[in-house]
N, C-alpha and C. Protein backbone atom coordinates (compact mmCIF):
# COMPACT_ATOMS: atom_id res chain seq x y z
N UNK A 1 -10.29 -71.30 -81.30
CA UNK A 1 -10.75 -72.66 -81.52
C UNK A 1 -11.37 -72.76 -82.90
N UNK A 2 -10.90 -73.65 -83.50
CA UNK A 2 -11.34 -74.15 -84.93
C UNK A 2 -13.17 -74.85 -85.17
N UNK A 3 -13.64 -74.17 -85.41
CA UNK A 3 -14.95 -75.38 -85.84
C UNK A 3 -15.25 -76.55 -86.04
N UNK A 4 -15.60 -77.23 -85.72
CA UNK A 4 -15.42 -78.96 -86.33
C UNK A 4 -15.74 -79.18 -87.33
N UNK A 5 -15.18 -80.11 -88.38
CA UNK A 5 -15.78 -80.57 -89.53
C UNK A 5 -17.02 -81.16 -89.94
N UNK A 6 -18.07 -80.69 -90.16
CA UNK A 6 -19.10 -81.26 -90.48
C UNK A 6 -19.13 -82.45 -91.75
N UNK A 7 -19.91 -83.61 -91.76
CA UNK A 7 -20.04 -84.54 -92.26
C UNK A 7 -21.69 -85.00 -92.77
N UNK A 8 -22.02 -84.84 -94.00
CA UNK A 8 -23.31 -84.99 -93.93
C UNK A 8 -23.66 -85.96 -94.71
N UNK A 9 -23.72 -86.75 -94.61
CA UNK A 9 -24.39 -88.55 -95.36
C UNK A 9 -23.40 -88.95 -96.19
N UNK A 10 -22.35 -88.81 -95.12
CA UNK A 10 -20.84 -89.31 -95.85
C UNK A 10 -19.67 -88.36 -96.45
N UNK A 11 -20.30 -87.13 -97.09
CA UNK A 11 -19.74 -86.25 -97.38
C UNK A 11 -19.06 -84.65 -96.95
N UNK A 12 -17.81 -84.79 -96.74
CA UNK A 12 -17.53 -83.36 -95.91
C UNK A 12 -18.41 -81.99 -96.52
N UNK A 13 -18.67 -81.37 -95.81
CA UNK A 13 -19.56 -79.70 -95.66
C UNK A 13 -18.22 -78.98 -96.22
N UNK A 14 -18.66 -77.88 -96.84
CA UNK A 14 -17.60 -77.59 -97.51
C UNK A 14 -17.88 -75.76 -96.74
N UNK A 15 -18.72 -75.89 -95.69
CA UNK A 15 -18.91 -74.77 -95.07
C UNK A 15 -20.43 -74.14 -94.93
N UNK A 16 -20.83 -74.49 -96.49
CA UNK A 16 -22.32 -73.34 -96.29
C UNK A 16 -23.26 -74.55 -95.81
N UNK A 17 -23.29 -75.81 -96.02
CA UNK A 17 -23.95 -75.81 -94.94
C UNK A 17 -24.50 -76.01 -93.67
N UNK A 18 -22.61 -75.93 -93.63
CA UNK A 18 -22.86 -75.07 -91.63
C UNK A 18 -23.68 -74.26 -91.06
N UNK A 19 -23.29 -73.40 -92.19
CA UNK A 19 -23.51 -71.71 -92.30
C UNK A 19 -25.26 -71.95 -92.17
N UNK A 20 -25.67 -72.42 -93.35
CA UNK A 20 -26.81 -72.15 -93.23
C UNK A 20 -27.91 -73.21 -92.15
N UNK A 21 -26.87 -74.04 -91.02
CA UNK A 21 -27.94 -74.98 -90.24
C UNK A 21 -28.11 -73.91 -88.80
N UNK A 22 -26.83 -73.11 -88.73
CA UNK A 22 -26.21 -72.04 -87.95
C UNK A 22 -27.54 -70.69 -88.15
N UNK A 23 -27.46 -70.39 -88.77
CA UNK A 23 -28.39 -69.04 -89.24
C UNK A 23 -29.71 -69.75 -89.03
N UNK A 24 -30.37 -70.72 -89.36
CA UNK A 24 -31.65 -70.66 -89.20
C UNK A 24 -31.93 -71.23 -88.38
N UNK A 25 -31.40 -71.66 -87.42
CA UNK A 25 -31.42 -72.09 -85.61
C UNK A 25 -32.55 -71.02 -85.00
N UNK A 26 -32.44 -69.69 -85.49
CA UNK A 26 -33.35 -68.72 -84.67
C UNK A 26 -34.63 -69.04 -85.33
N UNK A 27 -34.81 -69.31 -86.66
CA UNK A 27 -36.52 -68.86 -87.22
C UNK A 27 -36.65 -70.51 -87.32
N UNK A 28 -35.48 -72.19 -86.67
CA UNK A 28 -36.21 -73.30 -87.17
C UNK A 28 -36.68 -73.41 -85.40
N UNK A 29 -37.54 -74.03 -85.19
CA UNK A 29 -38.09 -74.19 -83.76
C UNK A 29 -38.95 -75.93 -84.58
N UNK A 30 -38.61 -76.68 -84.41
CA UNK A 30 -39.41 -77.98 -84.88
C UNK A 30 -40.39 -78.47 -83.35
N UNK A 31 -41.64 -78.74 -84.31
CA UNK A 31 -42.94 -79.31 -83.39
C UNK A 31 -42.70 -79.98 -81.88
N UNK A 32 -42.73 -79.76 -81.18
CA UNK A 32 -42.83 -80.53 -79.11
C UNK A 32 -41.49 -80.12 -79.01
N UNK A 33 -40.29 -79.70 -79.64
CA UNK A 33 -39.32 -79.75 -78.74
C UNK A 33 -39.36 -78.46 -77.47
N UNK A 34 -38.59 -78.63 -76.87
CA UNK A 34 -38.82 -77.61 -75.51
C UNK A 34 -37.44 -77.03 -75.39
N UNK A 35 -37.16 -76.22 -75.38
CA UNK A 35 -35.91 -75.37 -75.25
C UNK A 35 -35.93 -74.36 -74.16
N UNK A 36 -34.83 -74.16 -73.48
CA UNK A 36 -34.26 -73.49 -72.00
C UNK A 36 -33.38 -72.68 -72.44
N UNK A 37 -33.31 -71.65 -73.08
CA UNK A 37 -31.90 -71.08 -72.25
C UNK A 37 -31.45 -70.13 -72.33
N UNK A 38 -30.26 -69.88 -71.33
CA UNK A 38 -30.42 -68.79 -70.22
C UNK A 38 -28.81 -68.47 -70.21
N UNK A 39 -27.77 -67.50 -69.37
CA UNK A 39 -26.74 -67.21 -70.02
C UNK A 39 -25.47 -68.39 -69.49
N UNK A 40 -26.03 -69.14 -68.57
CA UNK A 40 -25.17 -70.62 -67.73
C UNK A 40 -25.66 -71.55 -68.74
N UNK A 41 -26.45 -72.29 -69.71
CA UNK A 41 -26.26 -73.40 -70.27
C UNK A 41 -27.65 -73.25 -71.17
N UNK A 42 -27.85 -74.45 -72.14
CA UNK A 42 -29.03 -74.51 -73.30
C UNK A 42 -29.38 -76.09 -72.66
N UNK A 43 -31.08 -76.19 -72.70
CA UNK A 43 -31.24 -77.89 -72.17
C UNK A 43 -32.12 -77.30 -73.25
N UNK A 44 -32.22 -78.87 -74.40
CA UNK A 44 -33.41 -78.85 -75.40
C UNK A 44 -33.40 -80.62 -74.81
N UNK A 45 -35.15 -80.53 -75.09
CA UNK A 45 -35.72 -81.76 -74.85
C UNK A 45 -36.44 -81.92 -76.06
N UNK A 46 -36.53 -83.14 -76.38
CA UNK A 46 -37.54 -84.05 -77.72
C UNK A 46 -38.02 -84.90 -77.46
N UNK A 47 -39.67 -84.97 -76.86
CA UNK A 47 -40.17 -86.51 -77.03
C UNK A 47 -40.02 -87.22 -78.30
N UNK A 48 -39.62 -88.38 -78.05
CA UNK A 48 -39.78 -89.36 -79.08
C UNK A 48 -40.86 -90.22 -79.60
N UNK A 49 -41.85 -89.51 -79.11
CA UNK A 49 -43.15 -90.20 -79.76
C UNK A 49 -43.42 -90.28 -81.35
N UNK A 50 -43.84 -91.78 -81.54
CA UNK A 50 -44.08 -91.87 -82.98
C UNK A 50 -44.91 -92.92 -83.35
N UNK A 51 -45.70 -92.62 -84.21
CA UNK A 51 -47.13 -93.35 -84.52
C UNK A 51 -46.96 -94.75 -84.97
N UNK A 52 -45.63 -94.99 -85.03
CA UNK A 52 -45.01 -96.23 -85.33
C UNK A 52 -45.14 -97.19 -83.69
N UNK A 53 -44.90 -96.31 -83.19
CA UNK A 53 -45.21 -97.21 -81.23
C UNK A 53 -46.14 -98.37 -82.07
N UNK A 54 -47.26 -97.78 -82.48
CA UNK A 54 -48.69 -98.80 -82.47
C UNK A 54 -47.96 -99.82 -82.97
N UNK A 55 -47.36 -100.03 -84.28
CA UNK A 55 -47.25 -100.94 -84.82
C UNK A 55 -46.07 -101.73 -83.92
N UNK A 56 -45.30 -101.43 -83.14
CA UNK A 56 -44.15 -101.79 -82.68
C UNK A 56 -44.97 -102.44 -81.50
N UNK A 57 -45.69 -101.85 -80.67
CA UNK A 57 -46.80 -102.44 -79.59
C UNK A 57 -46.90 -104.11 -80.41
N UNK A 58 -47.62 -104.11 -81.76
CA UNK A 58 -48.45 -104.88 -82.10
C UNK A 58 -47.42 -105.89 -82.47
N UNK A 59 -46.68 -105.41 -82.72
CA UNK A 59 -45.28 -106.44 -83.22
C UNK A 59 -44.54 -107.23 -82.13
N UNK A 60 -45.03 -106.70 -81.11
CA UNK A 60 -44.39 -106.92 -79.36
C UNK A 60 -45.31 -108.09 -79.11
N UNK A 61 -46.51 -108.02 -79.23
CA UNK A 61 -47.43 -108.64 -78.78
C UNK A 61 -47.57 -110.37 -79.48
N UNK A 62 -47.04 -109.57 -80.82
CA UNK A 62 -47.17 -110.71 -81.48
C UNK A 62 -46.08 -112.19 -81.76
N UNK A 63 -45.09 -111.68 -81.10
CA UNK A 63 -43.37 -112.00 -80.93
C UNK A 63 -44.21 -112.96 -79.95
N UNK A 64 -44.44 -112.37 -78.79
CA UNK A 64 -44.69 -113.30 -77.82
C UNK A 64 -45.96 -113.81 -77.82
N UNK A 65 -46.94 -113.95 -78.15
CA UNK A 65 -47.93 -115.32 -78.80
C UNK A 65 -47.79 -115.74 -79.17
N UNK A 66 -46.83 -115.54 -80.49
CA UNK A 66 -45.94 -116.94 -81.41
C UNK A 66 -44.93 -117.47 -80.71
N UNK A 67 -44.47 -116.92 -79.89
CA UNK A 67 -43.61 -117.40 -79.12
C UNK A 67 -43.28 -118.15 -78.09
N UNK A 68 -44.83 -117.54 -77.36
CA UNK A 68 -45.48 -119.24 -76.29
C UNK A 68 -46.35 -119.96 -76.73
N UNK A 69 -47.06 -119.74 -77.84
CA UNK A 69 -47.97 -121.06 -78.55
C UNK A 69 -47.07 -122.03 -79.74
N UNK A 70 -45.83 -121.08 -80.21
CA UNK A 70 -45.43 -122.46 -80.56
C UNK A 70 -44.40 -122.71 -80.67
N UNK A 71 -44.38 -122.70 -79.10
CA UNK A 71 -42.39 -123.21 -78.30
C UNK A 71 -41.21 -122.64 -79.01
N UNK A 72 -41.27 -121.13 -79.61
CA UNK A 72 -40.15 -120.45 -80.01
C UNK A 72 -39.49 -119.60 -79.02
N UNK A 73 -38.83 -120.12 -78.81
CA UNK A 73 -37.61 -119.66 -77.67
C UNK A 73 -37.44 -117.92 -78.14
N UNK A 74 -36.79 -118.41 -79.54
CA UNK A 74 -35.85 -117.02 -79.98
C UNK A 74 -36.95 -116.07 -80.33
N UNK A 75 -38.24 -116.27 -80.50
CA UNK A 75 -38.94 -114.98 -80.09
C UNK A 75 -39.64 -114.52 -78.97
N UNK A 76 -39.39 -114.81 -78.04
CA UNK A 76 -39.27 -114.96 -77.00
C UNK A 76 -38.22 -114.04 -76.30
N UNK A 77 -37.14 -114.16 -76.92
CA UNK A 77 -35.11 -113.69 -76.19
C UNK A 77 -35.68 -112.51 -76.97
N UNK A 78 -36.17 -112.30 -78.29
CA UNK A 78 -36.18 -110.96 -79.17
C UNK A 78 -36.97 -110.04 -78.44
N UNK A 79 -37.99 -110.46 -78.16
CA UNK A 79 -39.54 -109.39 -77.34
C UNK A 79 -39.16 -108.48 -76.26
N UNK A 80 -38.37 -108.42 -75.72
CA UNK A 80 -37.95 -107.24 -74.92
C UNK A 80 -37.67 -106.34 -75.76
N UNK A 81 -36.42 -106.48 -76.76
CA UNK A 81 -35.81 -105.86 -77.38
C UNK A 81 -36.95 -104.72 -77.90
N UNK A 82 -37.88 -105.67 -78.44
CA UNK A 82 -39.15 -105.25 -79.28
C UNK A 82 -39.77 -104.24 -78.50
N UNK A 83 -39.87 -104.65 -77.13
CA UNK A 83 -40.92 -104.26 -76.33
C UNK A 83 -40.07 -102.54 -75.46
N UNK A 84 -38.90 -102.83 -75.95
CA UNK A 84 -37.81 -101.25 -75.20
C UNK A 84 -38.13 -100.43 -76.32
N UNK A 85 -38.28 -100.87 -77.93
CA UNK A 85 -38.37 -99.69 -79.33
C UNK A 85 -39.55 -99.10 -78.61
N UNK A 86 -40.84 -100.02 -78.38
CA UNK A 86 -42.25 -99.23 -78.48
C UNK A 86 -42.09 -98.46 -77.18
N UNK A 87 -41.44 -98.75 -75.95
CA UNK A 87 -41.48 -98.09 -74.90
C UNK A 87 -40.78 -96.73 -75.16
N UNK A 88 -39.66 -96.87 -75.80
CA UNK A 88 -39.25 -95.51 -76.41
C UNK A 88 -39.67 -94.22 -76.81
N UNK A 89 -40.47 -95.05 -78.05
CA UNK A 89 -41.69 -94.48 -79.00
C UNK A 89 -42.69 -93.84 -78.57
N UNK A 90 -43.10 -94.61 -77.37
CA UNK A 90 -44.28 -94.08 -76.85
C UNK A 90 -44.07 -92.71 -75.43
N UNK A 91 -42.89 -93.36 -74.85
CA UNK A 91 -42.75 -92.27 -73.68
C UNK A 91 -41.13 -91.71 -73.38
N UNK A 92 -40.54 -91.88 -74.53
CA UNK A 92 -39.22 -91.76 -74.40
C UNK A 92 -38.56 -89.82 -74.53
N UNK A 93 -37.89 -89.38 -74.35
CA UNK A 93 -37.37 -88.30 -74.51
C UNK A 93 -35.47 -88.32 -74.91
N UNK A 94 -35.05 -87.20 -75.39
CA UNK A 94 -33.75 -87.11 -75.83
C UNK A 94 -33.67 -86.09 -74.94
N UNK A 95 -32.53 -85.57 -74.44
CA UNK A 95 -32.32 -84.15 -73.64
C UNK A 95 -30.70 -83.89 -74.14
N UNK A 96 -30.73 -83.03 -74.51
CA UNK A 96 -29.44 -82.53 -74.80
C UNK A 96 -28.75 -81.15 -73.73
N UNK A 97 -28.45 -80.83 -73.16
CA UNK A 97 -27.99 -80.41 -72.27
C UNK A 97 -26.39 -79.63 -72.55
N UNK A 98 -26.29 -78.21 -72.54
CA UNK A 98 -24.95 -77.73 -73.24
C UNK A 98 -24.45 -76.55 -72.06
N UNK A 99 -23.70 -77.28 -71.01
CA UNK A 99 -23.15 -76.45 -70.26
C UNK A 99 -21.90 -76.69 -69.39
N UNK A 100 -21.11 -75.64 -69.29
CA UNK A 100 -20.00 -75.79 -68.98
C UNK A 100 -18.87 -76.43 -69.48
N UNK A 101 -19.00 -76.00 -71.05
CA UNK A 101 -18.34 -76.27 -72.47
C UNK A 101 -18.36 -77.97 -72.45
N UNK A 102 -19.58 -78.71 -71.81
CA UNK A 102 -19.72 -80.02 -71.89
C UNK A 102 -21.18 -79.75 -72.66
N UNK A 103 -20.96 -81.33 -73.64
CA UNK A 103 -22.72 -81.21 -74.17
C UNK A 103 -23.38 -82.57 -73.15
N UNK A 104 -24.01 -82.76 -72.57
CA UNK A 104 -24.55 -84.29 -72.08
C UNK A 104 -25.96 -84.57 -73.23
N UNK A 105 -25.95 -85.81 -73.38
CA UNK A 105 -27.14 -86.30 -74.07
C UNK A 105 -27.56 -87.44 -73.50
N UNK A 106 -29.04 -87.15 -73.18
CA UNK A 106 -29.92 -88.29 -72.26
C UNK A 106 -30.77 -88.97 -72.95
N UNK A 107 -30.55 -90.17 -73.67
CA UNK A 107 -31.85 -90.81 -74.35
C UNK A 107 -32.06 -91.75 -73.30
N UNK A 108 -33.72 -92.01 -73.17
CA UNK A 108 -34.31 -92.43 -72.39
C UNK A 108 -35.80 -92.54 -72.05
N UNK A 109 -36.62 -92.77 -70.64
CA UNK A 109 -37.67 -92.91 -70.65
C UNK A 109 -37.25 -92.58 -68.61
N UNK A 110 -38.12 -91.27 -68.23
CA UNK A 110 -37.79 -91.12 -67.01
C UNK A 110 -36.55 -90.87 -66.71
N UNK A 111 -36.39 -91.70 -66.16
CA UNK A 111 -34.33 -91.45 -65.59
C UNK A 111 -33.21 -93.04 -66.01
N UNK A 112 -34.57 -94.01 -66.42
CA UNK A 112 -33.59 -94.57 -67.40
C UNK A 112 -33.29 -94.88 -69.00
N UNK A 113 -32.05 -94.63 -68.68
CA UNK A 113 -31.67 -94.32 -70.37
C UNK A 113 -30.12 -94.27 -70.57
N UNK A 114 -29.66 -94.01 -71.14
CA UNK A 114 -27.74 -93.90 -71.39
C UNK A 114 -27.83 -91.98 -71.75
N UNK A 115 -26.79 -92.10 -70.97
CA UNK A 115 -26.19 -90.84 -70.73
C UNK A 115 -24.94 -90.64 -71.13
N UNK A 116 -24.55 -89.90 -72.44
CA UNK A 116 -22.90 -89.43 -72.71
C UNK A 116 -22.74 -87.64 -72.42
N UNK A 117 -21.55 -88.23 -72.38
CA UNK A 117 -21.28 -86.55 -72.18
C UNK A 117 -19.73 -86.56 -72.57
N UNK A 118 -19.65 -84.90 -73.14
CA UNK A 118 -18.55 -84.86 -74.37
C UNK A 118 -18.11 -83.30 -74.18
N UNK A 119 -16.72 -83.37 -73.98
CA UNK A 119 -16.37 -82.17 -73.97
C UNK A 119 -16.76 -81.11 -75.40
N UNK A 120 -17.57 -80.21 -75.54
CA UNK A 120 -17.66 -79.38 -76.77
C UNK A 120 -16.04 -79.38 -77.54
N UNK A 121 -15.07 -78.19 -76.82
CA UNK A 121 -13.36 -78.34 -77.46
C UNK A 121 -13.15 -79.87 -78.00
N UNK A 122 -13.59 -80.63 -77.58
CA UNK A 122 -12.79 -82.20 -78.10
C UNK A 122 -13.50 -82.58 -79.49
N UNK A 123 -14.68 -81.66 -79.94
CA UNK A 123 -15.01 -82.48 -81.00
C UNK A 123 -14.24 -82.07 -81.97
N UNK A 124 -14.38 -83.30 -82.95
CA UNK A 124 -13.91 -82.64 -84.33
C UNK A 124 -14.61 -82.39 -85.26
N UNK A 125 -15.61 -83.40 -85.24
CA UNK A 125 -16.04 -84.04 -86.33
C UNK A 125 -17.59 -83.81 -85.65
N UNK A 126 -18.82 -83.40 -86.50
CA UNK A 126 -20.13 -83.58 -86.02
C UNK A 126 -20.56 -84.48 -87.43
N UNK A 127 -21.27 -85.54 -87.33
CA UNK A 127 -21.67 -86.30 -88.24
C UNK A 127 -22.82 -86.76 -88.88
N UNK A 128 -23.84 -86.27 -89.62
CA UNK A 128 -24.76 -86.79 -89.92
C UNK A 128 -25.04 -88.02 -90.93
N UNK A 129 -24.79 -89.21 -89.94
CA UNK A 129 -24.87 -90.36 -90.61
C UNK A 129 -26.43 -91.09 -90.90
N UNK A 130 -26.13 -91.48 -91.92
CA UNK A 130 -27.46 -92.43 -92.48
C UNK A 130 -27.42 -93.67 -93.12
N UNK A 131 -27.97 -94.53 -92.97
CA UNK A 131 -28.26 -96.10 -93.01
C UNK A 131 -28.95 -95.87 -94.00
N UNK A 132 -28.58 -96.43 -95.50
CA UNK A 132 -29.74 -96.71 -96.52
C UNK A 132 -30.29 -98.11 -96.40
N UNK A 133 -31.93 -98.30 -96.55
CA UNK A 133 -31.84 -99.63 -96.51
C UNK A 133 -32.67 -99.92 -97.64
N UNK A 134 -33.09 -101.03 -97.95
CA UNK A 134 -34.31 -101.24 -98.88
C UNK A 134 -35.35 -100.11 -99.47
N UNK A 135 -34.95 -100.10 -100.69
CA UNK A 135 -36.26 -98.96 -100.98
C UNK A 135 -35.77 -97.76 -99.91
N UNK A 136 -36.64 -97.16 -99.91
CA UNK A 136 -36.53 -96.03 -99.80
C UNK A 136 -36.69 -95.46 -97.94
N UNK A 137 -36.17 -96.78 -97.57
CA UNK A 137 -36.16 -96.70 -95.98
C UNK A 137 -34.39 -96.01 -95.71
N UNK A 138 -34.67 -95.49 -94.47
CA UNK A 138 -33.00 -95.12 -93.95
C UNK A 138 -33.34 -94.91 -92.14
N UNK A 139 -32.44 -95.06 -91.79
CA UNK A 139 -31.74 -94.52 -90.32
C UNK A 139 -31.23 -93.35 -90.64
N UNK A 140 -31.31 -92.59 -89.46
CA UNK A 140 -30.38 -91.41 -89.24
C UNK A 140 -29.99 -91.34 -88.01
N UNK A 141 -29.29 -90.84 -88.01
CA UNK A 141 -28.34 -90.47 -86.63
C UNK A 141 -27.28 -89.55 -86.15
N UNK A 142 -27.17 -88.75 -85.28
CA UNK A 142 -26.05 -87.84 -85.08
C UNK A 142 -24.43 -88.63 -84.41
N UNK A 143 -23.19 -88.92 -85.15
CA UNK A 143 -22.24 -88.77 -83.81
C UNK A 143 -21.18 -88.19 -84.02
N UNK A 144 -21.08 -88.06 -83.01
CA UNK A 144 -19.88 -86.72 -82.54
C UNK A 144 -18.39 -87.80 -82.69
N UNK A 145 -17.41 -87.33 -83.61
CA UNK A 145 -16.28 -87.55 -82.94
C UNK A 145 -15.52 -86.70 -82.17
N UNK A 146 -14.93 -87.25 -81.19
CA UNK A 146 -14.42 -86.48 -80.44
C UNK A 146 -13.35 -87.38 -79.34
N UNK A 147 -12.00 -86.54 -79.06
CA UNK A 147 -10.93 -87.44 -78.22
C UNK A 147 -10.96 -89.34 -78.49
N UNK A 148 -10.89 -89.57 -80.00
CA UNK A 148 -10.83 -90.44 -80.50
C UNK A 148 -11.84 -91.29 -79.90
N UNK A 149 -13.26 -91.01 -80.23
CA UNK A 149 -14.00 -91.97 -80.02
C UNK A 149 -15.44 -91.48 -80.83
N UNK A 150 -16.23 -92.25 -80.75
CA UNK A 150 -17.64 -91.78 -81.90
C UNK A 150 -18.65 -92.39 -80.95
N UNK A 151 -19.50 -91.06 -80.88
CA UNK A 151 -20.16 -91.31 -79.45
C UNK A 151 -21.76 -90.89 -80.07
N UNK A 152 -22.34 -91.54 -81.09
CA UNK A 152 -23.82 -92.18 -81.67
C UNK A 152 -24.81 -91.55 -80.75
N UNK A 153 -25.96 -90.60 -81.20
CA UNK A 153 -27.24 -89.99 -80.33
C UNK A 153 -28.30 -89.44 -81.52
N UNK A 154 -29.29 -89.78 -81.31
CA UNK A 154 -30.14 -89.70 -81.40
C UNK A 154 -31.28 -89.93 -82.72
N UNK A 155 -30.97 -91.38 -83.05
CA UNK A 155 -31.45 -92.46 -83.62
C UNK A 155 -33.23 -92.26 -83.38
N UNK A 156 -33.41 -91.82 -82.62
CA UNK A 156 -35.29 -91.83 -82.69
C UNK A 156 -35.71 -90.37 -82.80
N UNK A 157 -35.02 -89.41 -83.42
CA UNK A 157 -34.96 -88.25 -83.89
C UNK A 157 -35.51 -88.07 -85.57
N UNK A 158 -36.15 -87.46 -85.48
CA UNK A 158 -36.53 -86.88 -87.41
C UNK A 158 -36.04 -85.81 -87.94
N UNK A 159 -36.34 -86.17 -89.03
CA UNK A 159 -35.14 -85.45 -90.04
C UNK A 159 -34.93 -83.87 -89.25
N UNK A 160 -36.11 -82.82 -88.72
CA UNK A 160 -36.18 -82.03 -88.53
C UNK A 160 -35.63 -81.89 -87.52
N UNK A 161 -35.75 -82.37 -86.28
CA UNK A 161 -34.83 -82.66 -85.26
C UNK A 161 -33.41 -82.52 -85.20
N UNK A 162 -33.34 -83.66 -86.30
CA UNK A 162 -31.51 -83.94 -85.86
C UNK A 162 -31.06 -82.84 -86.53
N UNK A 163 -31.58 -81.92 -87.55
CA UNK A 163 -30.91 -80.86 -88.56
C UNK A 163 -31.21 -79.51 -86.81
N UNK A 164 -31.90 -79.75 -86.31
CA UNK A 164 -32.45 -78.45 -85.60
C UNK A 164 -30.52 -78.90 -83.99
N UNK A 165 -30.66 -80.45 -83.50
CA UNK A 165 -29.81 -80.48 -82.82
C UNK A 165 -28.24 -80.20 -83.14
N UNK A 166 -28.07 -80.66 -84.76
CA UNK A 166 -26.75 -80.53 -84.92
C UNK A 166 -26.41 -78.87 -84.77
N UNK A 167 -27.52 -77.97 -85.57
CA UNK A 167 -27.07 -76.53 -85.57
C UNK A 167 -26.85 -76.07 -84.26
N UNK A 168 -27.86 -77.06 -83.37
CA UNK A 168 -27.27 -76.14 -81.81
C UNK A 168 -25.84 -76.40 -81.51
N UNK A 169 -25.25 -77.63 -81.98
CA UNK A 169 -23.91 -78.40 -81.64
C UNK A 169 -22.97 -77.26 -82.09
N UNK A 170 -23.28 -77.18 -83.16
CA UNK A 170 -22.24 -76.09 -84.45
C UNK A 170 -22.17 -74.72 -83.66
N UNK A 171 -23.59 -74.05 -83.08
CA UNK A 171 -23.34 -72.73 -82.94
C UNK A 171 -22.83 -73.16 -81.42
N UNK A 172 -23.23 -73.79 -80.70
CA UNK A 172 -22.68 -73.97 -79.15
C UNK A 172 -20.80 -73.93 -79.29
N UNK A 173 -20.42 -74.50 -80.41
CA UNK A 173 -19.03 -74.94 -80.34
C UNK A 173 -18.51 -73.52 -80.81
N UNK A 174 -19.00 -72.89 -82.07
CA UNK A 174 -18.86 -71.82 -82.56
C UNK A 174 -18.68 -70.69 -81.27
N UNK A 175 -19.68 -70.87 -80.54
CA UNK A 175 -19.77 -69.72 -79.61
C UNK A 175 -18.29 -69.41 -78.53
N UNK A 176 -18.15 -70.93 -78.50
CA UNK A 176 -16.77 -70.88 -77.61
C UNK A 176 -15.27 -70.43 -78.11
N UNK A 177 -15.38 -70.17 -79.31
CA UNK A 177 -14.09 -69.14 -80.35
C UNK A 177 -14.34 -68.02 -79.84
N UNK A 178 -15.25 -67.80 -80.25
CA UNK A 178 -15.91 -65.94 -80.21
C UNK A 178 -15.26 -65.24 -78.61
């Protein structure tokens, strides 16, 4: 089995640094995540807590006081939306789950949340995409292509994170050549 092509902020990996997200998987361990594993499967978990909740709380709060004091509907329809980021933020988790040459990924809060799951063999492509926006703001995000489809995870992840999940992706897929 071939490796998948790595993709990193648009630009194909030309190998090393696969190589090197692969190799330092053992000495990177990033802050709260929780890691399992054993010789049947790897479960890594990441709360998604982030000090941004507060402001997202306050932004929630504030959607809807402007919104019933002065008859704005559409902030009003928005405030959930608002009110699912901070719930995220505040008690949300990612679980990545790598067994039985399937990866599953659980973003969520408890037991609800969206759940994909992706054959490891089917990927091709692992992707580290990023959203530039204003100044010096960005998105990041991991997605997998795979059996013609692009299957987007883990958007409330930091930089350290998503570099620590993709290497598990790489060596998990890697492992299944060997």
């Amino acid at each position: 089995m071939q490796s998948p092509e790595l993709i990193w902020d648009g630009a194909i990996d030309a190998g090393s640094r696969a190589e090197a997200l692969v190799a330092g998987l053992e000495l990177r361990h990033p802050a709260g995540v929780l890691i399992a594993v054993n010789p049947s499967h790897a479960l890594v978990e990441i709360p998604t807590r982030s000090y941004w909740a507060f402001a997202t709380w306050a932004v929630s709060a504030l959607m809807i006081w402007f919104g019933l004091t002065s008859d704005n509907w559409f902030l009003l329809v928005l405030a959930p939306f608002m009110m699912g980021a901070a719930i995220m933020q505040s008690f949300g988790r990612i679980c990545v789950l790598i067994k039985d040459e399937q990866i599953s990924v659980f973003e969520g809060v408890g037991g609800v949340g969206r759940r994909v799951q992706v054959s490891l063999r089917a990927i091709q492509r692992v992707e580290y995409a990023v959203k530039h926006g204003r100044g010096r703001s960005r998105t990041t995000w991991i997605v997998l292509h795979a059996d013609g489809r692009d299957v987007k995870v883990g958007r409330h992840l930091n930089e350290e994170q998503i570099q620590f999940v993709i290497a598990l992706l790489l060596d998990a897929i890697q492992s299944l050549a060997a």
